[in-house]
Protein backbone atom coordinates (compact mmCIF):
# COMPACT_ATOMS: atom_id res chain seq x y z
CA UNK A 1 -32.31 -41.65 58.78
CA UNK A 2 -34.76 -43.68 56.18
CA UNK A 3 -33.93 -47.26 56.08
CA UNK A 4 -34.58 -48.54 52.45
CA UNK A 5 -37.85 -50.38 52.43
CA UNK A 6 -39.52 -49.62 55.22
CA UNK A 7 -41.90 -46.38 55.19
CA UNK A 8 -41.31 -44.04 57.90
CA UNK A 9 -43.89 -42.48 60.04
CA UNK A 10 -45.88 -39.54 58.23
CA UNK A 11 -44.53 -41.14 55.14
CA UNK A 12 -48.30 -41.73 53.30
CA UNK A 13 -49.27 -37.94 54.80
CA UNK A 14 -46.47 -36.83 52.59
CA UNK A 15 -47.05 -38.65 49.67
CA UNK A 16 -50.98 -37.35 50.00
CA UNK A 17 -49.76 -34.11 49.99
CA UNK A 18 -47.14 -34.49 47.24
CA UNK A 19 -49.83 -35.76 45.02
CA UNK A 20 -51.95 -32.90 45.35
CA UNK A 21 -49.57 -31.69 43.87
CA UNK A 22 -49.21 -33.36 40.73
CA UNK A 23 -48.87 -31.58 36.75
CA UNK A 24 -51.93 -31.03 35.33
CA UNK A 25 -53.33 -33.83 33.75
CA UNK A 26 -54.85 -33.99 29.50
CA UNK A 27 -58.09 -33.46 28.78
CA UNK A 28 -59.79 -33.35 25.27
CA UNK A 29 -61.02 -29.86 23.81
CA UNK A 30 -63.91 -28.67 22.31
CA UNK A 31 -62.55 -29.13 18.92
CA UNK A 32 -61.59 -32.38 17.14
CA UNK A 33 -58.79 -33.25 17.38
CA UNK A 34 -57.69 -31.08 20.06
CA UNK A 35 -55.95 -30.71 23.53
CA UNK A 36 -55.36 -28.99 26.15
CA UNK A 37 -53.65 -28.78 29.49
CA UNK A 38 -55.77 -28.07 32.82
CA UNK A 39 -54.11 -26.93 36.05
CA UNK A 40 -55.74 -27.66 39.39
CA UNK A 41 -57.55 -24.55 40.81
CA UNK A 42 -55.72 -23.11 43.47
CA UNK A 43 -52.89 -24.00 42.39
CA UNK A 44 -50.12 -21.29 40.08
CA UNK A 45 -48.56 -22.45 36.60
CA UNK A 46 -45.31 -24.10 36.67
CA UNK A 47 -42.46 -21.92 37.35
CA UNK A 48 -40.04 -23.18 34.76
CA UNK A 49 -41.03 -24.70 31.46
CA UNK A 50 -39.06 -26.58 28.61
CA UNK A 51 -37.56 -24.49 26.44
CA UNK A 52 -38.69 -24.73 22.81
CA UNK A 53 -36.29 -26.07 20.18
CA UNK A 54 -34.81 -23.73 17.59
CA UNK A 55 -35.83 -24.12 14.57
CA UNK A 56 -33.13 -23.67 11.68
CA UNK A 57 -33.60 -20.14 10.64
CA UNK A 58 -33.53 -19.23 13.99
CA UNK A 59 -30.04 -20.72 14.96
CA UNK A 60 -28.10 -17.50 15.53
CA UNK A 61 -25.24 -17.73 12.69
CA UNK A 62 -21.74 -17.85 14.64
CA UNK A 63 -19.14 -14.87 14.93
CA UNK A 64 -16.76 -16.28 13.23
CA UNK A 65 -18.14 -16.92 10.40
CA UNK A 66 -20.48 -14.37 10.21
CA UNK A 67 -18.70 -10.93 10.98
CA UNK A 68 -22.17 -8.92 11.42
CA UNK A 69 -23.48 -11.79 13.64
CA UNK A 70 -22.70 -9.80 17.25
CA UNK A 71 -24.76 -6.85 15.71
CA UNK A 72 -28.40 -9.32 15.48
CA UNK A 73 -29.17 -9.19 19.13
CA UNK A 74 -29.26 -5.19 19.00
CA UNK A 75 -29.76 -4.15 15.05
CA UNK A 76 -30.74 -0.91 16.29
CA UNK A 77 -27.44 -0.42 17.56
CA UNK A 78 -24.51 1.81 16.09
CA UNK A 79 -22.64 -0.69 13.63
CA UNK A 80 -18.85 -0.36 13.44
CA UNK A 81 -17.28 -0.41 10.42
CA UNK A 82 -14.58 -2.93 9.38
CA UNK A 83 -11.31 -1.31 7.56
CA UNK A 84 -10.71 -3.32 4.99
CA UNK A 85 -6.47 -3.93 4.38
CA UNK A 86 -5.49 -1.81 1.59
CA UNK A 87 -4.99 -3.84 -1.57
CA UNK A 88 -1.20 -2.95 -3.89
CA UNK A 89 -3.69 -0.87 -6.16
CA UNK A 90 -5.07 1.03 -3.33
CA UNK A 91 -1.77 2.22 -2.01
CA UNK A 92 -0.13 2.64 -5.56
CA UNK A 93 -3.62 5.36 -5.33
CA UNK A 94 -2.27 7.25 -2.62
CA UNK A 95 0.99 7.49 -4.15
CA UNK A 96 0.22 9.02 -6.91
CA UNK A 97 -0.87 12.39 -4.91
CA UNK A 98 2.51 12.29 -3.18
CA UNK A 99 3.90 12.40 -6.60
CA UNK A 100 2.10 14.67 -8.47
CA UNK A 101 2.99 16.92 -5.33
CA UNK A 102 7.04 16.18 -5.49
CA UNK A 103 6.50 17.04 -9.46
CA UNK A 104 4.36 19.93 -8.65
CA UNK A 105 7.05 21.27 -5.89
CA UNK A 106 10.02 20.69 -8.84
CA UNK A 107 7.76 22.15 -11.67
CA UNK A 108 7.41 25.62 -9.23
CA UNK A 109 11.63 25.36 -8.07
CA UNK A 110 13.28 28.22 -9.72
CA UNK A 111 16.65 26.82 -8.23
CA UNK A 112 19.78 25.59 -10.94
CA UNK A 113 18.87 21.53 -9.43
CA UNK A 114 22.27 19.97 -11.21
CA UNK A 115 24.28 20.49 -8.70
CA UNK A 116 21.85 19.22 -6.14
CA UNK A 117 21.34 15.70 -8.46
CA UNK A 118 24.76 15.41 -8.92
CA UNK A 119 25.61 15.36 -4.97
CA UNK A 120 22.85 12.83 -4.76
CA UNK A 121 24.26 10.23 -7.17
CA UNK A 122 27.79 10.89 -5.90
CA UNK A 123 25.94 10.10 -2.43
CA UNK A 124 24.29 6.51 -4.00
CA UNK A 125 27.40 5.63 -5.74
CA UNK A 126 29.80 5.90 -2.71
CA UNK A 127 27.49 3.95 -0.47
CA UNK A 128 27.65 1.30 -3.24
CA UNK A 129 31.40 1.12 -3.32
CA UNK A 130 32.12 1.65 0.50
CA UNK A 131 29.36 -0.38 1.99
CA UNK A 132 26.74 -2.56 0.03
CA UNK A 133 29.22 -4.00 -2.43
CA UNK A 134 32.96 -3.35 -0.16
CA UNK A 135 33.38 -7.06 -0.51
CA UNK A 136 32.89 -7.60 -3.78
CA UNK A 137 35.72 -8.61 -6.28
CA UNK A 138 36.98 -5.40 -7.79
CA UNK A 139 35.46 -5.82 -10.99
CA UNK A 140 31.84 -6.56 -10.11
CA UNK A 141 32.33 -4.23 -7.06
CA UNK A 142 32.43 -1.29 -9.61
CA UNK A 143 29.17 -2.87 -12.17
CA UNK A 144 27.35 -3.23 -8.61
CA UNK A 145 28.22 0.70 -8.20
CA UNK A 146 27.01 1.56 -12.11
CA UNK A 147 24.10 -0.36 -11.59
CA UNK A 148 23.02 1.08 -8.60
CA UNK A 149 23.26 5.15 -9.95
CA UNK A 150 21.41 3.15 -12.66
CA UNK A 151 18.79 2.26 -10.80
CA UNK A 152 18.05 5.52 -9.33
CA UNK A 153 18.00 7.07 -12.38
CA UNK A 154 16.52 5.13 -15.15
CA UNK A 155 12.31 4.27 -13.41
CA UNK A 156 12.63 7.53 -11.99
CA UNK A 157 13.97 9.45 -15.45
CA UNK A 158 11.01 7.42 -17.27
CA UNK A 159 8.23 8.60 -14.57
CA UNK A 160 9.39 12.12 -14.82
CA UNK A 161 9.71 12.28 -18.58
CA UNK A 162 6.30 11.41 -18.63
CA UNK A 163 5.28 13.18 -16.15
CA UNK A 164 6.72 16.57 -17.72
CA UNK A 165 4.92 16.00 -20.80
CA UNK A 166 1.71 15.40 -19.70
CA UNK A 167 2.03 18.48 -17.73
CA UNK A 168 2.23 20.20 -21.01
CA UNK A 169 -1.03 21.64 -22.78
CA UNK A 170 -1.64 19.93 -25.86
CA UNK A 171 -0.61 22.67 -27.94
CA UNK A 172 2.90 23.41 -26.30
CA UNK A 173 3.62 19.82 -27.22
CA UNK A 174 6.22 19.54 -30.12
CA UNK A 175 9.48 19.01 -31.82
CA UNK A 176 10.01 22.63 -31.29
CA UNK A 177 7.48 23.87 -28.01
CA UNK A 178 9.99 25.65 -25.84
CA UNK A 179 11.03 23.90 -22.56
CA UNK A 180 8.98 24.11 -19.74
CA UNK A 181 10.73 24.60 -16.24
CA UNK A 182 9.84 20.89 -15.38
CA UNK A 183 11.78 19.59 -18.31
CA UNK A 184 14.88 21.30 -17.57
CA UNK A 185 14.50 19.82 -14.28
CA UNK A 186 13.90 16.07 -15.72
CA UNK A 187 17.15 16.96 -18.55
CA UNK A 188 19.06 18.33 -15.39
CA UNK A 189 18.03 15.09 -13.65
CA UNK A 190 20.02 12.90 -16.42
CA UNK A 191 22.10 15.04 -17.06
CA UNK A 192 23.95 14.59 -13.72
CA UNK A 193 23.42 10.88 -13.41
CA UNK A 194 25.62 10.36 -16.97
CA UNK A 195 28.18 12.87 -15.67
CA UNK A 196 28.37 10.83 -12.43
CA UNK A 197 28.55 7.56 -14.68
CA UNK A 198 30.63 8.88 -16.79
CA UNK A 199 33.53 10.21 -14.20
CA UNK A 200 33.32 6.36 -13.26
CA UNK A 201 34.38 4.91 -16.47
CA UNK A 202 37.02 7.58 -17.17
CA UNK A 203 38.72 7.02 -13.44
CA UNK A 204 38.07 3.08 -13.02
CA UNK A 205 37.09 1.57 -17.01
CA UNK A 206 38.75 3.96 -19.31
CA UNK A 207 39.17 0.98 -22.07
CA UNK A 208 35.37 0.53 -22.43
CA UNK A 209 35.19 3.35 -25.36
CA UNK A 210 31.91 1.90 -26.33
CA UNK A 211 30.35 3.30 -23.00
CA UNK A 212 32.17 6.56 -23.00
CA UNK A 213 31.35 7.51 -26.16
CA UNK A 214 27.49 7.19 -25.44
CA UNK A 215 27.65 9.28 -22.42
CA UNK A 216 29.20 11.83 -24.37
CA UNK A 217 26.97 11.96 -26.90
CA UNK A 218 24.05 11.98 -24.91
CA UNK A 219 25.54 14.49 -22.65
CA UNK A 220 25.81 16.60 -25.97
CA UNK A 221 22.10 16.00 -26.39
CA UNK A 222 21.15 16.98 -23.32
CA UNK A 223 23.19 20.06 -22.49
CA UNK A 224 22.34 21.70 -25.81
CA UNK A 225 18.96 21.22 -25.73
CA UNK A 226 18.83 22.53 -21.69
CA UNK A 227 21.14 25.42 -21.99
CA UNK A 228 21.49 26.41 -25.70
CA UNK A 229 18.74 25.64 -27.39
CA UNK A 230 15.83 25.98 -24.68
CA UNK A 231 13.60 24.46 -27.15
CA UNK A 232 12.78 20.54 -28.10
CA UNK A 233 12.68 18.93 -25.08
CA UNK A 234 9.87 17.34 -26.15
CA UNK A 235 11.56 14.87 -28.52
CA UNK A 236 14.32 13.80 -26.23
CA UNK A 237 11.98 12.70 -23.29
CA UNK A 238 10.32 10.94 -25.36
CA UNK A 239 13.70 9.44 -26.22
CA UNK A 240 14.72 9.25 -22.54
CA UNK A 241 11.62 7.18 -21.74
CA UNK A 242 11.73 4.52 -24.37
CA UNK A 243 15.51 3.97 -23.13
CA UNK A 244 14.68 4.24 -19.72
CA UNK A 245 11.51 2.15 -19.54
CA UNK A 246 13.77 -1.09 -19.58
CA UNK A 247 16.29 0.09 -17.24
CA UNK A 248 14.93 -1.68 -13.76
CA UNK A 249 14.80 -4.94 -15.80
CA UNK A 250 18.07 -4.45 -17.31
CA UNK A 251 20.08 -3.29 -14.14
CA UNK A 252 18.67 -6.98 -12.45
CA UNK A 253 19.41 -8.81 -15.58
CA UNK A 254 23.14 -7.29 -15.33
CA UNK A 255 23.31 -7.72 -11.49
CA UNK A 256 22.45 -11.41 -12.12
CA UNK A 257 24.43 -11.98 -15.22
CA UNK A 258 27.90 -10.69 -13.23
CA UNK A 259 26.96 -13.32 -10.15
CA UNK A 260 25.43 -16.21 -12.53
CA UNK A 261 28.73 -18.37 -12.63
CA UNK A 262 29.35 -18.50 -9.19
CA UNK A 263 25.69 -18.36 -7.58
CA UNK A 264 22.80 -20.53 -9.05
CA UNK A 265 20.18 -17.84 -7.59
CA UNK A 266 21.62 -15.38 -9.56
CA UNK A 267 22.13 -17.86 -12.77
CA UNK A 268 17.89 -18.51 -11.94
CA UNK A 269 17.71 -15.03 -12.06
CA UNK A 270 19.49 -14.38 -15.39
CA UNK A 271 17.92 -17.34 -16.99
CA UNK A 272 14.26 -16.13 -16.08
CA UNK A 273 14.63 -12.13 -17.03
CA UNK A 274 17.04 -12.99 -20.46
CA UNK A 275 13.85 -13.88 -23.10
CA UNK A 276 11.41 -10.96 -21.24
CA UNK A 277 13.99 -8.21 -21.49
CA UNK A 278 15.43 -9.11 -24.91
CA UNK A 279 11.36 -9.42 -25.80
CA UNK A 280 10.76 -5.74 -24.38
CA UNK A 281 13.82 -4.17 -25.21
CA UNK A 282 13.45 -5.46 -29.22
CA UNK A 283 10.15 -3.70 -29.33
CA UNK A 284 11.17 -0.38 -27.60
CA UNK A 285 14.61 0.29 -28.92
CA UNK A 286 13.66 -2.17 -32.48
CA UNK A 287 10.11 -1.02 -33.00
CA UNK A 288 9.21 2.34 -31.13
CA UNK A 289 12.36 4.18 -30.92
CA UNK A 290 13.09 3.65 -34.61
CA UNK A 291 9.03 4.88 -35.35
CA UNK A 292 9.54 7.92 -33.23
CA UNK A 293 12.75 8.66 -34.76
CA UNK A 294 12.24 8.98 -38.11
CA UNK A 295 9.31 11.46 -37.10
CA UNK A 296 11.71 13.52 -35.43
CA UNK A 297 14.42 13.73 -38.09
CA UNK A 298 11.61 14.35 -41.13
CA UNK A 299 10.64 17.21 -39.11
CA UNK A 300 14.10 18.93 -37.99
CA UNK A 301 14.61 18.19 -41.43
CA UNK A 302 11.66 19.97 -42.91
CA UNK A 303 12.93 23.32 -41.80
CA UNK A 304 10.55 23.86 -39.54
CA UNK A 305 12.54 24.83 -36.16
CA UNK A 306 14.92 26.74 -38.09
CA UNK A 307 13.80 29.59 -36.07
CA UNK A 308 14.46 28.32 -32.67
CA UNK A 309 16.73 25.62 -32.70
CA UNK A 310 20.21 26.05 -34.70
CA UNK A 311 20.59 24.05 -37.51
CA UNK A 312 23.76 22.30 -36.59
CA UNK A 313 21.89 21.35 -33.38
CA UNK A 314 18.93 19.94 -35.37
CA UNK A 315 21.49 17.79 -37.11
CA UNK A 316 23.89 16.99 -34.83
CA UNK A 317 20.86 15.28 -32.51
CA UNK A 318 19.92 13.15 -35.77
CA UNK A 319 22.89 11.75 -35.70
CA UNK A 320 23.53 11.23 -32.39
CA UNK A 321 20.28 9.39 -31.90
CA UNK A 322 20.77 7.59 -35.15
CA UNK A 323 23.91 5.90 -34.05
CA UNK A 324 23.00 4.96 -30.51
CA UNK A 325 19.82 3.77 -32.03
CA UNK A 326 21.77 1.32 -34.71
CA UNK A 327 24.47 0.47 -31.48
CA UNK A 328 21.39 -0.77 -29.23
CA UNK A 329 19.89 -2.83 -32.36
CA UNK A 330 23.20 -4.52 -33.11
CA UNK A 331 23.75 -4.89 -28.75
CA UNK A 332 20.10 -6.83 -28.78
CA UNK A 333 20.83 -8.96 -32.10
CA UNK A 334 24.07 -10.13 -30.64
CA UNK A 335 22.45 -11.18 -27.26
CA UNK A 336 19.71 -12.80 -28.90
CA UNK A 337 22.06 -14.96 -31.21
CA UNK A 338 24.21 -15.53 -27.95
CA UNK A 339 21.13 -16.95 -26.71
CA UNK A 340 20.19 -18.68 -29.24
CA UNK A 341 23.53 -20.93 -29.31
CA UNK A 342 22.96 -21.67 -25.95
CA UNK A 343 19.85 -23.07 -26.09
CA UNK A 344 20.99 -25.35 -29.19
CA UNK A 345 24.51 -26.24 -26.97
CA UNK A 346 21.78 -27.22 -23.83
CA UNK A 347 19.61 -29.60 -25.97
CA UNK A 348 22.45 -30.96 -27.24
CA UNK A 349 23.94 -31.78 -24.00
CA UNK A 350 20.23 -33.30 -23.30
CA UNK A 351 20.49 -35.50 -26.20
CA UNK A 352 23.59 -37.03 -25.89
């Protein structure tokens, strides 16, 4: 044991040794200006040295926030690729394959598909009745159950009608172009979802004439032009996707409108969609359907189609779409003056 302050025996040997031992000491260079470090001879270099500082390009940028930062110590190494997450655009891009399949499987069905649609909406509108809206009053229990065959039919109607067309070489595209297979399919598609609609207002609403008398009609349309006429099916999906276009905005707006005085979501709801849809469905039922229209009537009128579609059919479609276009004008002028008066009874409210 050392006692502090007192040097032990072999003590100054030690320190002789020790300081033979000492880092090598500065001496000037050859140059100007210059220095360099001398080692004893005998004796190795250090073993460890001070590390140099890093200077700031080569501070190694984090993980975190640098993703290829784990590949800089080996950039000869195999890089793995980060998936990006697929954006709403890129999956709507892999639907559309999907669909142009389902239309490409319906365009080569040689099968009679009414039945089939109708047992589908018969399907929709019972689980709307018996389950999703059982405990709904009576009333909005069966506009929940109309609105919901609605919904199944009107985006998907629209998509097909398009669809159908543009499956069409330019030149079989016409008032009068005979009916491709796919089209029968699309009129076959409507054709059982106003049938199903239809059996629901004659069994449940048989007051609301207004609404029965448009299914028949368009019914009329329809069947004639898929099993008489085999011809023009051209015109009336044009028809079927202006009308149907505004059908998922129309079906919410209703849905709201039924719920508005008793749930403020819903009167959100109905107060947010009312300008947009009477905005859209103005220009497609006021502006494009009226446009389109009186192109189809100038040319069944012309004598044109006299050999392929009956005259009495030719007419009888004028005036069919002629009234329901006039009944969906006056519909959208009374909603917008509806509106109207309630925005001037709100600001009145606000002023007083």
């Amino acid at each position: 044991m050392l006692w502090r302050g007192k040097r032990g025996p072999g003590t100054g040997h030690l320190a002789a040794r020790l300081g033979s031992r000492r880092p090598a000491t500065l001496q000037l260079g050859s140059a100007p200006g210059q220095t360099r470090t001398t080692q004893p001879e005998g004796h190795p270099p250090p073993r460890y040295s001070t590390p140099k500082p890093y200077t700031p390009s080569q501070i190694p940028p984090h993980p975190s926030r640098c993703p290829d930062a784990r590949f800089a110590a080996n950039p000869d190494g195999p890089k793995r690729r980060i998936k990006p997450r697929d954006s709403p655009l890129s999956r709507r891009k892999s639907r559309a394959p999907a669909m142009a399949e389902l239309l490409a499987s319906w365009a080569a069905e040689e099968r009679w598909m009414y039945p089939s649609f109708l047992a589908m909406y018969a399907v929709i509108y019972c689980v709307g009745q018996l389950a999703l809206f059982r405990r709904w009053e009576w009333r909005h229990r069966l506009d929940g159950a109309s609105c919901l065959i609605s919904l199944a039919h009107g985006s998907a109607a629209a998509f097909g009608a398009v669809a159908a067309i543009a499956a069409q070489p330019a030149g079989k595209r016409g008032f009068a172009a005979p009916n491709s297979r796919l089209q029968d399919h699309v009129l076959d598609y409507s054709i059982a979802y106003f049938t199903m609609d239809l059996l629901h207002y004659l069994a449940f609403l048989p007051g609301d004439i207004l609404f029965i008398a448009h299914h028949i009609a368009t019914l009329f349309v329809f069947i004639t032009c898929r099993y008489l006429a085999h011809h023009g099916a051209y015109a009336l999906l044009v028809l079927l996707f202006l009308a149907e276009v505004t059908s998922l905005m129309q079906n919410v707006w209703t849905l709201a409108g039924i719920w508005r005085a008793e749930v403020p979501t819903a009167a959100r709801v109905y107060n947010v969609l009312s300008v947009p849809f009477y905005v859209l469905y103005t220009i497609v039922r006021g502006v494009a359907g009226p446009i389109f229209f009186l192109k189809m009537s100038m040319f069944y009128l012309s004598g044109q189609a006299v050999d392929v579609i009956p005259w009495w059919v030719r007419i009888s479609w004028i005036i069919v779409v002629g009234a329901a276009i006039t009944v969906s004008n006056l519909w959208i002028w009374n909603l917008w003056k509806e509106l109207s008066r309630e925005r001037k009874q709100s600001m009145k409210k606000k002023d007083t």
